[in-house]
C-alpha atoms as a PDB file:
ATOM      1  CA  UNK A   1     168.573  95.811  68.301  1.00  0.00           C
ATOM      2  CA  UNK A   2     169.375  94.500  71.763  1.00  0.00           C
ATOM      3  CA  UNK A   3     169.714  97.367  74.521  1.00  0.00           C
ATOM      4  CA  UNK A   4     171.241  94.634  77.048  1.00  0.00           C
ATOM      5  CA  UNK A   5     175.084  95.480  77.465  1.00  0.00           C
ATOM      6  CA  UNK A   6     175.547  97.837  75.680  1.00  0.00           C
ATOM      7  CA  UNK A   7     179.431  99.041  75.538  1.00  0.00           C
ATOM      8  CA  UNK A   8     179.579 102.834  76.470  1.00  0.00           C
ATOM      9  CA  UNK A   9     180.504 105.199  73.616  1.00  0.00           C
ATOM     10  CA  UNK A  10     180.392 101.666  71.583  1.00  0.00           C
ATOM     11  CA  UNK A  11     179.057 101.567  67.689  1.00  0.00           C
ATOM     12  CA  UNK A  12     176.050 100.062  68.897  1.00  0.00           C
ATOM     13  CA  UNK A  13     175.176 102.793  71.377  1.00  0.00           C
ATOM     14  CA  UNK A  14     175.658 105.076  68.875  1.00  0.00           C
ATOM     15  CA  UNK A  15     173.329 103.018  66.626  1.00  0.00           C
ATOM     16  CA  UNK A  16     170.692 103.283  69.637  1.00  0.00           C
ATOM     17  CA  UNK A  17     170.941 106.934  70.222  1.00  0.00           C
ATOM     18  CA  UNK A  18     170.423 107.386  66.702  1.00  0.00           C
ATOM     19  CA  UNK A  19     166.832 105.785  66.894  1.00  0.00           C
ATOM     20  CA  UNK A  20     166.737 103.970  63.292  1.00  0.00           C
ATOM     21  CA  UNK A  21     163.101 103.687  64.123  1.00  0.00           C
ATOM     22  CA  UNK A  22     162.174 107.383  64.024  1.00  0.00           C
ATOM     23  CA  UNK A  23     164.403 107.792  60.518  1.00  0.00           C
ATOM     24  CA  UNK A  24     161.288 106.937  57.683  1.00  0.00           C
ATOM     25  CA  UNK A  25     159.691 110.295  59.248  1.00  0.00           C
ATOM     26  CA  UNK A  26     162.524 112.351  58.082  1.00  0.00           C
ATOM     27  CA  UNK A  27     162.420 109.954  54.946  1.00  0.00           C
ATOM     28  CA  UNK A  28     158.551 110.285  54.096  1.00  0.00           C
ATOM     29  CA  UNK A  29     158.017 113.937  53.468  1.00  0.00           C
ATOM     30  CA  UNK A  30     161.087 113.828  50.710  1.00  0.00           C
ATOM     31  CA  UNK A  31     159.955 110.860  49.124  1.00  0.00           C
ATOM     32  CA  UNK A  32     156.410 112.397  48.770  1.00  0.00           C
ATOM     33  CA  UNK A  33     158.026 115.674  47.285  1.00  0.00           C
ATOM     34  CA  UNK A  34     160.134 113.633  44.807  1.00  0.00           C
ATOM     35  CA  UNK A  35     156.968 111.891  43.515  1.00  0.00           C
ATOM     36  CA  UNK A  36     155.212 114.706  42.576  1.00  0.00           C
ATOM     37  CA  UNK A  37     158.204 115.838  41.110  1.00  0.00           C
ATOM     38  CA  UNK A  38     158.396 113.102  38.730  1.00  0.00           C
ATOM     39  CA  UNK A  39     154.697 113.877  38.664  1.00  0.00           C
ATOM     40  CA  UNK A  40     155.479 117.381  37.511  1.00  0.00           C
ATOM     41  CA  UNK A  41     158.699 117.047  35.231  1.00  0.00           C
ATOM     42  CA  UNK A  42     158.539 113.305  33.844  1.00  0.00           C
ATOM     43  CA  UNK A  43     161.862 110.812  34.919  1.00  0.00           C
ATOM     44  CA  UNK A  44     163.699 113.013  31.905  1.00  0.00           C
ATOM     45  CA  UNK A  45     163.305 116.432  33.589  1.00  0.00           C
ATOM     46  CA  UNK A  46     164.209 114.452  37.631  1.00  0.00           C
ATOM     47  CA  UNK A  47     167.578 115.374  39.175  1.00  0.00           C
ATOM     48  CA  UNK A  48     169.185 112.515  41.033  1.00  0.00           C
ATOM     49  CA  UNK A  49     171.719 114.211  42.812  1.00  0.00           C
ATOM     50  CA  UNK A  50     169.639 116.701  44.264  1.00  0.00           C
ATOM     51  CA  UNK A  51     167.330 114.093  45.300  1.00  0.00           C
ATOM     52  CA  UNK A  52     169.437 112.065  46.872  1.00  0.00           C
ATOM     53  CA  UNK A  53     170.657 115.187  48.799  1.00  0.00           C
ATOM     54  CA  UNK A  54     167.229 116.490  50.081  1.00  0.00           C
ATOM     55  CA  UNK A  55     167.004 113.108  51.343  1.00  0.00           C
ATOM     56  CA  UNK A  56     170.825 112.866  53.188  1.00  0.00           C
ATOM     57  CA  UNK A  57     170.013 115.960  54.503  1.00  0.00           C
ATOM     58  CA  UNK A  58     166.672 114.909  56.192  1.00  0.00           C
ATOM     59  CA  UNK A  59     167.837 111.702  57.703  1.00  0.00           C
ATOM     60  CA  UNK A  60     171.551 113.545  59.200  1.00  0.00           C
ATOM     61  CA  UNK A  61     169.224 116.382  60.682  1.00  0.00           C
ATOM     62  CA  UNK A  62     166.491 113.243  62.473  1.00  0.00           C
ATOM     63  CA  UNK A  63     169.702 112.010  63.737  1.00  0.00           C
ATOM     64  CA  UNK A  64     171.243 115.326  64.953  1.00  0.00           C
ATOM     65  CA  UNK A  65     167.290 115.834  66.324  1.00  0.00           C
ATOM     66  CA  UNK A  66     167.648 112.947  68.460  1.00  0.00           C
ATOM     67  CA  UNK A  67     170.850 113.236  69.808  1.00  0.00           C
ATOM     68  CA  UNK A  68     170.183 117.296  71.033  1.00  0.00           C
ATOM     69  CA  UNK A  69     166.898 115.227  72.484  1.00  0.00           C
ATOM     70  CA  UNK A  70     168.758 112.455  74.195  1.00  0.00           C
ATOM     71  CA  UNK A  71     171.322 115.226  75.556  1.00  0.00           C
ATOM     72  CA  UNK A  72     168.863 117.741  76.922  1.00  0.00           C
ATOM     73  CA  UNK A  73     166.255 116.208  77.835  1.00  0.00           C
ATOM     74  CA  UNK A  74     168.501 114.281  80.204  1.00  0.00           C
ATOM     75  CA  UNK A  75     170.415 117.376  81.101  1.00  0.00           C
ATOM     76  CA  UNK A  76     167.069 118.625  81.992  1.00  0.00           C
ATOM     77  CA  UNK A  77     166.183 115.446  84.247  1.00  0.00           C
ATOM     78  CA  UNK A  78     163.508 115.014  81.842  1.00  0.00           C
ATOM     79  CA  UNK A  79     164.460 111.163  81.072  1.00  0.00           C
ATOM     80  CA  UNK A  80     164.716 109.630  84.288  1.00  0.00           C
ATOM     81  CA  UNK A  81     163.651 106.723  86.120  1.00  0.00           C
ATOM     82  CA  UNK A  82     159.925 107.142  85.612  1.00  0.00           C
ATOM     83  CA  UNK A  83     160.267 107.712  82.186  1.00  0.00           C
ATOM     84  CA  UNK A  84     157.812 105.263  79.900  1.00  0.00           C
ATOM     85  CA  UNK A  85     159.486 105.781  76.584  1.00  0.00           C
ATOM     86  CA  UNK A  86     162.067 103.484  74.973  1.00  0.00           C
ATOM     87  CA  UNK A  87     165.553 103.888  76.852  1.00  0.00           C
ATOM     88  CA  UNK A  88     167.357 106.400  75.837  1.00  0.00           C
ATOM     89  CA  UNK A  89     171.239 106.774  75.608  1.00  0.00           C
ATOM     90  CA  UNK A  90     173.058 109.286  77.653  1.00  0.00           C
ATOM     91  CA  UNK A  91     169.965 107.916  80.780  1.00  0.00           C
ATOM     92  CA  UNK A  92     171.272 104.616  80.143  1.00  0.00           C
ATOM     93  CA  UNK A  93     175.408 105.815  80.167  1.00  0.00           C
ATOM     94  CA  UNK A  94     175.615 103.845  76.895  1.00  0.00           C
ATOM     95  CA  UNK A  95     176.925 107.543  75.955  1.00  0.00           C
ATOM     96  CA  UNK A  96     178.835 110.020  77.882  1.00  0.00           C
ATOM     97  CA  UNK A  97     177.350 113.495  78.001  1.00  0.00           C
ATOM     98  CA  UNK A  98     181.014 114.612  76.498  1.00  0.00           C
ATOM     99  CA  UNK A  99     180.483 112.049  73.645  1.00  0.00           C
ATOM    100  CA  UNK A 100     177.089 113.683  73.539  1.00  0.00           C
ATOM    101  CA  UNK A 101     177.882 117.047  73.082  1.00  0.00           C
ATOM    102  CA  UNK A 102     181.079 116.139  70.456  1.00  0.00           C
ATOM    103  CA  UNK A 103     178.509 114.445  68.364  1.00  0.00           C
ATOM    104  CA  UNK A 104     175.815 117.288  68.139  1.00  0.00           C
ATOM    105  CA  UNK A 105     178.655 119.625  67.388  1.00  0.00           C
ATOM    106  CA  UNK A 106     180.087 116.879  64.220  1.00  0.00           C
ATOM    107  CA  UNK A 107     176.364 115.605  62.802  1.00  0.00           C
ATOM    108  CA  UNK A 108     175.041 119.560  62.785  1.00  0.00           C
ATOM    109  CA  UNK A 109     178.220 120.107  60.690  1.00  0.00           C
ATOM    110  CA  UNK A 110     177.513 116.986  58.361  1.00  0.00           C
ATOM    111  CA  UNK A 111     173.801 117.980  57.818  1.00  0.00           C
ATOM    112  CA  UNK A 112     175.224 121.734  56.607  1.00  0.00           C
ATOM    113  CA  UNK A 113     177.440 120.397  54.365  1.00  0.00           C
ATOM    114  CA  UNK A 114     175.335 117.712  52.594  1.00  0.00           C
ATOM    115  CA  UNK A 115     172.350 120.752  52.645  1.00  0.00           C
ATOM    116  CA  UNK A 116     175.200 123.685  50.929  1.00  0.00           C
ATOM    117  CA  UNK A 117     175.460 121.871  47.709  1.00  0.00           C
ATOM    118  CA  UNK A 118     171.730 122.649  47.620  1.00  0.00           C
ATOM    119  CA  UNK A 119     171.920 125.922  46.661  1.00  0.00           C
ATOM    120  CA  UNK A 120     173.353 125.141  43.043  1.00  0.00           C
ATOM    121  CA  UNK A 121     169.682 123.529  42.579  1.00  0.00           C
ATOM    122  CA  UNK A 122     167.260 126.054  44.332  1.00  0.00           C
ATOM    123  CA  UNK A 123     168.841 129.363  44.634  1.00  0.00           C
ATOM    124  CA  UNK A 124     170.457 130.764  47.500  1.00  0.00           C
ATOM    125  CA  UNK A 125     167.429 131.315  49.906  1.00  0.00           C
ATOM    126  CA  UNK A 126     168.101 127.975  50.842  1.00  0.00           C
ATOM    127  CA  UNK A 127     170.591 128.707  53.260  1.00  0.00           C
ATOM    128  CA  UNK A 128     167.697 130.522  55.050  1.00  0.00           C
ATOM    129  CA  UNK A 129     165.901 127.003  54.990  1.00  0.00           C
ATOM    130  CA  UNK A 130     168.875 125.732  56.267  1.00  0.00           C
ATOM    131  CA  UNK A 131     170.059 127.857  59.010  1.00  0.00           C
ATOM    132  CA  UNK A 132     166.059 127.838  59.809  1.00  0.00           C
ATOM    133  CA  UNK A 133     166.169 123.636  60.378  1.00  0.00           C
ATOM    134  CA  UNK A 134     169.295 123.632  62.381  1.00  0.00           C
ATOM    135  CA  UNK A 135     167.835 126.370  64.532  1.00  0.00           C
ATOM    136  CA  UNK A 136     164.701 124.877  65.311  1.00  0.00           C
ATOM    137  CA  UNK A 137     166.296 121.215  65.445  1.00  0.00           C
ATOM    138  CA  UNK A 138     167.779 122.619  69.027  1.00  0.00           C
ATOM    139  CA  UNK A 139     164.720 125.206  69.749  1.00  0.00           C
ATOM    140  CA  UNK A 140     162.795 121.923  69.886  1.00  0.00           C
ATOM    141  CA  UNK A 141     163.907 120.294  73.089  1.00  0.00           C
ATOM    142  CA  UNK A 142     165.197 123.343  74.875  1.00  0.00           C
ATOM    143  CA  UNK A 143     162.058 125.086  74.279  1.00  0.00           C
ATOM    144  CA  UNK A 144     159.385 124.888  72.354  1.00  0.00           C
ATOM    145  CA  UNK A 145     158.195 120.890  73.241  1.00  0.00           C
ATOM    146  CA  UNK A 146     158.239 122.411  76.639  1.00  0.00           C
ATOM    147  CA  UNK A 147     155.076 125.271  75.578  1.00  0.00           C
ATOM    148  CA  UNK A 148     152.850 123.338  73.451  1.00  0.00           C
ATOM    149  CA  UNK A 149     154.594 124.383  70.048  1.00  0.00           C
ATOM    150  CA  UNK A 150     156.308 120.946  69.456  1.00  0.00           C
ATOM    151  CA  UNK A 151     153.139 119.864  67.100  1.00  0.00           C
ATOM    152  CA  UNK A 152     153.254 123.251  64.971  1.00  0.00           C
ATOM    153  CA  UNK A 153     157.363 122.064  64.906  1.00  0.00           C
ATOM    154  CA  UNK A 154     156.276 118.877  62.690  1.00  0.00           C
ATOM    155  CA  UNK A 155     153.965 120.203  60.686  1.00  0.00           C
ATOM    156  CA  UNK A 156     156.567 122.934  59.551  1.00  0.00           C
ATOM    157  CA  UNK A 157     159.606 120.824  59.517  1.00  0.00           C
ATOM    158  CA  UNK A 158     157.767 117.226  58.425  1.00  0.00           C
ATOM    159  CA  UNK A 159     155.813 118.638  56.240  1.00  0.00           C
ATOM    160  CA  UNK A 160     155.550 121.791  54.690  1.00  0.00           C
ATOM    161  CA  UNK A 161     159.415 122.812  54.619  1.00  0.00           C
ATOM    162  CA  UNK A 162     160.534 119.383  53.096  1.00  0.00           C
ATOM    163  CA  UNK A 163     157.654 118.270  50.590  1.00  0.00           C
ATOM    164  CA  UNK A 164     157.444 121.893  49.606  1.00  0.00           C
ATOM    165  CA  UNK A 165     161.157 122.520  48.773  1.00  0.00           C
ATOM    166  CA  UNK A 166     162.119 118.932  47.845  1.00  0.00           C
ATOM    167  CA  UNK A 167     159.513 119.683  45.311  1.00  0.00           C
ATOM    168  CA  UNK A 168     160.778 123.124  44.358  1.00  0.00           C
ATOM    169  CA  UNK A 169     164.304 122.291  44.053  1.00  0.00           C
ATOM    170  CA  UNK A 170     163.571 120.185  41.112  1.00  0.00           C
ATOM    171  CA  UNK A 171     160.866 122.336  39.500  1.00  0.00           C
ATOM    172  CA  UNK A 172     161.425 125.598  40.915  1.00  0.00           C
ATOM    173  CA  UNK A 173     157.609 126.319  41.501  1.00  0.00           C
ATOM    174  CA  UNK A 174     155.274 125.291  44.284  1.00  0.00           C
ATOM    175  CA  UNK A 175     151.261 124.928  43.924  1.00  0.00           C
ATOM    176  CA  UNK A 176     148.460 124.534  45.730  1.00  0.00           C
ATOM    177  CA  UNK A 177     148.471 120.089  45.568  1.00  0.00           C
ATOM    178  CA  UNK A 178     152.083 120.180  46.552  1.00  0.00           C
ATOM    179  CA  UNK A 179     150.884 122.212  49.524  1.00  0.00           C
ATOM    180  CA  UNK A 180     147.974 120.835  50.213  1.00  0.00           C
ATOM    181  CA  UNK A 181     149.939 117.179  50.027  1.00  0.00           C
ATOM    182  CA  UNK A 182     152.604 119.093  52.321  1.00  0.00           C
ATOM    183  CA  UNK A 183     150.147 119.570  54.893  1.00  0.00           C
ATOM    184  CA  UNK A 184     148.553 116.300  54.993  1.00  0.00           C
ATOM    185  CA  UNK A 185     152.458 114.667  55.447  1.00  0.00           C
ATOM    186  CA  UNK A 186     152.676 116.760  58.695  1.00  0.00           C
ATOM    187  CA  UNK A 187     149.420 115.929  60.304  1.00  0.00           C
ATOM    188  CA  UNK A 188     150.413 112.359  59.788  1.00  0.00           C
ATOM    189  CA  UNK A 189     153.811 112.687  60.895  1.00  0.00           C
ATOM    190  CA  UNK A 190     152.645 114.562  63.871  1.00  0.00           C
ATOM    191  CA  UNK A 191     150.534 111.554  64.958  1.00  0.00           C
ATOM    192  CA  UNK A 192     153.774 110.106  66.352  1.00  0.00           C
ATOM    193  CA  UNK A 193     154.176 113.174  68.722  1.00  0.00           C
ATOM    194  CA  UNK A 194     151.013 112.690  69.724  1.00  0.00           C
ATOM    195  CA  UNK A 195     151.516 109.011  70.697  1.00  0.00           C
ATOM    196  CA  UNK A 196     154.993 109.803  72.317  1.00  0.00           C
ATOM    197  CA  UNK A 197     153.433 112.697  74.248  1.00  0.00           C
ATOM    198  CA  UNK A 198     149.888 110.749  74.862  1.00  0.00           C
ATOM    199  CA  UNK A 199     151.922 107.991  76.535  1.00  0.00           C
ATOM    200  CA  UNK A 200     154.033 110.365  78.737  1.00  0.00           C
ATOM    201  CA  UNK A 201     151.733 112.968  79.530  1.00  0.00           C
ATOM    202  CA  UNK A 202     151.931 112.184  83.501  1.00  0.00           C
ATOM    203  CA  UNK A 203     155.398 112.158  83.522  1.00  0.00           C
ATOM    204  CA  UNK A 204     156.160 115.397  81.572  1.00  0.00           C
ATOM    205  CA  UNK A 205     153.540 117.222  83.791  1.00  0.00           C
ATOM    206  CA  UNK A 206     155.592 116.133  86.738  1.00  0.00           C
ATOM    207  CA  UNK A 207     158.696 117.390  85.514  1.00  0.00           C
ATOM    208  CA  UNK A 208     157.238 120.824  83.862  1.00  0.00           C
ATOM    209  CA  UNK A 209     156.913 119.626  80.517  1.00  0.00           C
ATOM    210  CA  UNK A 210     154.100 121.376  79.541  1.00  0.00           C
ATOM    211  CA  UNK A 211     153.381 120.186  75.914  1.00  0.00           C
ATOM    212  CA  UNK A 212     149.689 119.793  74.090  1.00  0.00           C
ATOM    213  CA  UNK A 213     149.145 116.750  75.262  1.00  0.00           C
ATOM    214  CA  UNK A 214     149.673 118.031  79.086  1.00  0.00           C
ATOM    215  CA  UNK A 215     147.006 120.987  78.205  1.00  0.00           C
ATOM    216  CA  UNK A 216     144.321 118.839  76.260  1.00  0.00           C
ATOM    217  CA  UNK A 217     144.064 116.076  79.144  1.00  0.00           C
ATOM    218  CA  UNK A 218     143.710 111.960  77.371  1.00  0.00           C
ATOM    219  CA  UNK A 219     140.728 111.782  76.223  1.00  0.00           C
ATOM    220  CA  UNK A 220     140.719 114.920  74.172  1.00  0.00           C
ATOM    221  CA  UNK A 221     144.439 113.927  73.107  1.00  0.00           C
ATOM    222  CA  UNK A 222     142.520 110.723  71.543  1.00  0.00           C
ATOM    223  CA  UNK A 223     140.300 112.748  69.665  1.00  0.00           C
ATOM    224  CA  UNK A 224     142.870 114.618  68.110  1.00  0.00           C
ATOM    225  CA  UNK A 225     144.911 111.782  67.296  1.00  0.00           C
ATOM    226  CA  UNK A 226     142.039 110.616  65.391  1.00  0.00           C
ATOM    227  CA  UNK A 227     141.429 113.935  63.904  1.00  0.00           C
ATOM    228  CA  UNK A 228     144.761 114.226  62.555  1.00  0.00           C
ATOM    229  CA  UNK A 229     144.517 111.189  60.242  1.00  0.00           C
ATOM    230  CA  UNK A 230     141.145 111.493  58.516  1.00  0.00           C
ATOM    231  CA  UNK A 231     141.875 115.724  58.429  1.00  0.00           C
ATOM    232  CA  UNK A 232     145.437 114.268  56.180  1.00  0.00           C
ATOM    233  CA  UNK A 233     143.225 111.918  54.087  1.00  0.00           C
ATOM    234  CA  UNK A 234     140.840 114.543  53.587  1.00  0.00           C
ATOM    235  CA  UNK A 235     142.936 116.737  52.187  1.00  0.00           C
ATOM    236  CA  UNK A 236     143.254 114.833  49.529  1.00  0.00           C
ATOM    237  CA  UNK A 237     139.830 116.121  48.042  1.00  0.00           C
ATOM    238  CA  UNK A 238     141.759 118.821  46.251  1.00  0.00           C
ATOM    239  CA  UNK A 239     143.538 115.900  44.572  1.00  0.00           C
ATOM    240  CA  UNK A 240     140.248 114.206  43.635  1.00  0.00           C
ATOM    241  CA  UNK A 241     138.948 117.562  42.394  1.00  0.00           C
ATOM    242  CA  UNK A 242     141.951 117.494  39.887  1.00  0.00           C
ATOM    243  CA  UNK A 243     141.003 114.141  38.757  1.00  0.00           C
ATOM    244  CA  UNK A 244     144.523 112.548  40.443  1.00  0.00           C
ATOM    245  CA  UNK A 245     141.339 109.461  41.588  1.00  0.00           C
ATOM    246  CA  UNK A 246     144.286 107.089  42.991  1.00  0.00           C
ATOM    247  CA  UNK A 247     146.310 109.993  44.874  1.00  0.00           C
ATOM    248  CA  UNK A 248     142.878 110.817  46.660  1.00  0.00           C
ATOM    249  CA  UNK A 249     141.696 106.862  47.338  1.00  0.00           C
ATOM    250  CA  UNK A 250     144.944 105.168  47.960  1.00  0.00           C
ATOM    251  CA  UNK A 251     145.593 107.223  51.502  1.00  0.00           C
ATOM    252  CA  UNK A 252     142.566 105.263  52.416  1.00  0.00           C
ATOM    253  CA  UNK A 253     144.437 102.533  52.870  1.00  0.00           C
ATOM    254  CA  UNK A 254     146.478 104.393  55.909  1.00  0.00           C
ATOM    255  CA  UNK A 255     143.229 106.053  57.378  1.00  0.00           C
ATOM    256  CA  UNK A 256     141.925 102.643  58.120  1.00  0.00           C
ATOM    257  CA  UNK A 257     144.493 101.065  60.127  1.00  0.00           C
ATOM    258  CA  UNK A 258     144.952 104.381  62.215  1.00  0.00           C
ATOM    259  CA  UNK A 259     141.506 104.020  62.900  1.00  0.00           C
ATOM    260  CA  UNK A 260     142.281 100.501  64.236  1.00  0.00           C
ATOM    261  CA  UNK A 261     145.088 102.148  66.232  1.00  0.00           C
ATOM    262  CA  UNK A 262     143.130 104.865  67.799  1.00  0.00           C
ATOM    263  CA  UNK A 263     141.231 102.452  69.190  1.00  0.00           C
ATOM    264  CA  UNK A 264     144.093  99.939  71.050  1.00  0.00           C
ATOM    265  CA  UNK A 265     145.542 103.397  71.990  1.00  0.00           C
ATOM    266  CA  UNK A 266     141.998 104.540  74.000  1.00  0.00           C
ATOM    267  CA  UNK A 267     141.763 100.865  75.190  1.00  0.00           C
ATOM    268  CA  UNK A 268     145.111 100.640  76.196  1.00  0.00           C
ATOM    269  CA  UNK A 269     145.187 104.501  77.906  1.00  0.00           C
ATOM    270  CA  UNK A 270     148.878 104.492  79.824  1.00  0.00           C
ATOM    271  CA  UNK A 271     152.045 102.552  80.590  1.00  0.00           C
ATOM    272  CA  UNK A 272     154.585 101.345  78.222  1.00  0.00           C
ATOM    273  CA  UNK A 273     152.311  99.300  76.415  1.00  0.00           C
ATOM    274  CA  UNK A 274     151.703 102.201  74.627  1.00  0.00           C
ATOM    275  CA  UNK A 275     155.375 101.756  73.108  1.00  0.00           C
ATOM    276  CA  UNK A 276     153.659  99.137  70.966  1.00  0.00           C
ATOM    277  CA  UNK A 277     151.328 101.581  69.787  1.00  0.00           C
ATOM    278  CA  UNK A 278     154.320 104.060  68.643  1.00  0.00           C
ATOM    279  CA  UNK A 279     155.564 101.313  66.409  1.00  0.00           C
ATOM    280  CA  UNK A 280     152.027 100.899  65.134  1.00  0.00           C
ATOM    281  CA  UNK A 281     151.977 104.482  64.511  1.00  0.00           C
ATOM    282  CA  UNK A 282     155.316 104.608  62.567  1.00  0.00           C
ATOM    283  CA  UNK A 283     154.230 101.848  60.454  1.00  0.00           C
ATOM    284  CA  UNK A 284     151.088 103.294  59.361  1.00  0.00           C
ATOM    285  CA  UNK A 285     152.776 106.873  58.946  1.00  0.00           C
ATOM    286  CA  UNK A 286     155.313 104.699  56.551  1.00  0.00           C
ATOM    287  CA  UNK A 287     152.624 103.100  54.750  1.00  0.00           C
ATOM    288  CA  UNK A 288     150.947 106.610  54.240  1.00  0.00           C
ATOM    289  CA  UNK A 289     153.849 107.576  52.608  1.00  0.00           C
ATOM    290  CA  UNK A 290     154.054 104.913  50.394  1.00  0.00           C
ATOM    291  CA  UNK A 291     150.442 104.944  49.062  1.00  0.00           C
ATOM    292  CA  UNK A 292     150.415 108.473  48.894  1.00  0.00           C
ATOM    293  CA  UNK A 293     153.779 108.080  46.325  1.00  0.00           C
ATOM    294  CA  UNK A 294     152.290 105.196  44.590  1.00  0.00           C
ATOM    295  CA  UNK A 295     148.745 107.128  43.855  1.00  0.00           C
ATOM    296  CA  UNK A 296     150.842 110.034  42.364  1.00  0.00           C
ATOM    297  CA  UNK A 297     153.023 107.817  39.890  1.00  0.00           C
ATOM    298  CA  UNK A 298     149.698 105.532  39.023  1.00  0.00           C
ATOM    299  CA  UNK A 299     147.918 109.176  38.082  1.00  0.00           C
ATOM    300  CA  UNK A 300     150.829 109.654  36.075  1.00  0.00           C
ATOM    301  CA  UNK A 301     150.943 106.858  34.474  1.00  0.00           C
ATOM    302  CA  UNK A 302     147.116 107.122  33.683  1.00  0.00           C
ATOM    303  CA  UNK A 303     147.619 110.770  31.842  1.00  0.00           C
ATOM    304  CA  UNK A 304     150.458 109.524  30.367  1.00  0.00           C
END
C-alpha cells in the first residue's frame, strides 16, 4: 500500500499501523495446529467454529501487538528519525497518540471476546492462556524486547502456546510431534525478529534497546539466523522416526531458500536494504507453514 499522503486517523493509516505484512505469523502456527488436528481426528471429528476462532483470535492479538509497538516504542523515542525499519504510524502522525491509545484499549477488548467463546471447547484454563497473551502482548515492547527476552517471547507465543492449544482444543490431548512441530513453528517465526533486530541493531544500541541481537554483535546474529532454520527442519526427525516421510522432507523446501537468504542478509550486512530481506524472510516463514501443513495431510492421506 502507498505510505505517501496518508490522511491522519484515515482507514488507510489504520490499515498501515496494522502491518498486513506481519499477519501470516500470527496465521502460521494455527494453521499448523489445525492440520495435525485433522491429522489426529479425521475432517468428521474437526470443529469449524473453534477453528476459525483460534485463528480470529491470533490475527486481532498481531494487530493489537503492533499497535502497543507503534505506540510505545514511539513514546519511548525508540522510532525516530534514524530508524531503518518500515515507517511506522504514530512516527509518521498518520495516527494520533490519542487514536493510539483508544485503539489498544478497543482491539485488546475484541481479541478477549473472540478468545471467551473458547472455553466451551478447551476447558476453562484457557482464560489463563488468555489473560497470559494479552499480558505479554504489552510486556513485549515495554519490557522484555528491551532485555534480550523478545526471542524466548516468539517461541512461546508463535509457537508453542498456539500450535499446542489450537491442537488441544480440538482433541483435548497434546503429544510429543505436536510439540516438537510447536517448537520448530517458533524458531522459524523467530527468524523475522532476528532480521528486524539484525537490521536495527545500531540503532537500538543507541537508544538502550538492549535486545539479543545488541548482545551477540552481526556476525554471530548471522549464525544464529542460520541456526534457527535448519534446528526447525531438524526437528522434524521425530516426524521421520514416526514414519510421517513427507511431514519430515517437505520443510526442506523452506530450509533451502533461507539458506539463500542468510546469505544476501551477510552480503548485504546494514541499511534498509535489509527491509527486502524481512519480506524474504516472511515469505519463506509462510511457505514453511504451508509445506509443513501439506506434509501432514499427504501422511494422512497415505495411512488412510
Amino acid at each position: 500500500m502507498d505510505e505517501n499522503n496518508v490522511a491522519k486517523n484515515s482507514f488507510k493509516a489504520w490499515v498501515l499501523a496494522s502491518r498486513p505484512k506481519t499477519l501470516s505469523g500470527a496465521a502460521v502456527p494455527v494453521v499448523m495446529g489445525l492440520s495435525l488436528a485433522v491429522s489426529a481426528v479425521g475432517w468428521g471429528g474437526f470443529h469449524i467454529v473453534p477453528a476459525v476462532l483460534c485463528l480470529l483470535f491470533a490475527l486481532v492479538m498481531q494487530v493489537d501487538a503492533n499497535f502497543v509497538n507503534d505506540y510505545f516504542d514511539f513514546v519511548k523515542g525508540s522510532d525516530d528519525e534514524q530508524r531503518l525499519g518500515p515507517k511506522r504510524a504514530c512516527a509518521q502522525g498518520w495516527v494520533s497518540i490519542r487514536a493510539m491509545r483508544g485503539a489498544i484499549v478497543l482491539i485488546t477488548a475484541l481479541a478477549c471476546i473472540i478468545g471467551l467463546p473458547l472455553i466451551f471447547y478447551g476447558g476453562a484454563e484457557l482464560i489463563l492462556v488468555g489473560v497470559a497473551c494479552v499480558i505479554f502482548c504489552f510486556l513485549y515492547t515495554t519490557l522484555m524486547s528491551y532485555h534480550a527476552m523478545g526471542d524466548i517471547l516468539v517461541l512461546l507465543f508463535f509457537g508453542i502456546i498456539p500450535v499446542c492449544f489450537t491442537y488441544y482444543i480440538q482433541t483435548s490431548e497434546v503429544n510429543k510431534l505436536v510439540i516438537c512441530s510447536s517448537v520448530a513453528c517458533g524458531l522459524v517465526i523467530d527468524t523475522l525478529l532476528v532480521v528486524n533486530n539484525y537490521r536495527d541493531r545500531e540503532n537500538d544500541a543507541r537508544v538502550g534497546k538492549k535486545t539479543l541481537v545488541v548482545y551477540m554483535g552481526g556476525r554471530v546474529s548471522e549464525s544464529f539466523y542460520l541456526a534457527l532454520g535448519i534446528a526447525a527442519c531438524l526437528l522434524g526427525i521425530f516426524f521421520l522416526l514416526d514414519g510421517h516421510y513427507f511431514t519430515f522432507l517437505l520443510p526442506f523446501v523452506y530450509l533451502a531458500l533461507h539458506i539463500r537468504t542468510y546469505k544476501k542478509m551477510k552480503r548485504i550486512g546494514r541499511g534498509k536494504a535489509l527491509n527486502g530481506i524481512l519480506a524474504e524472510n516472511s515469505r519463506n516463514m509462510l511457505l514453511y507453514g504451508l509445506l509443513f501443513c501439506m506434509g501432514v495431510l499427504a501422511d494422512t492421506f497415505v495411512e488412510y
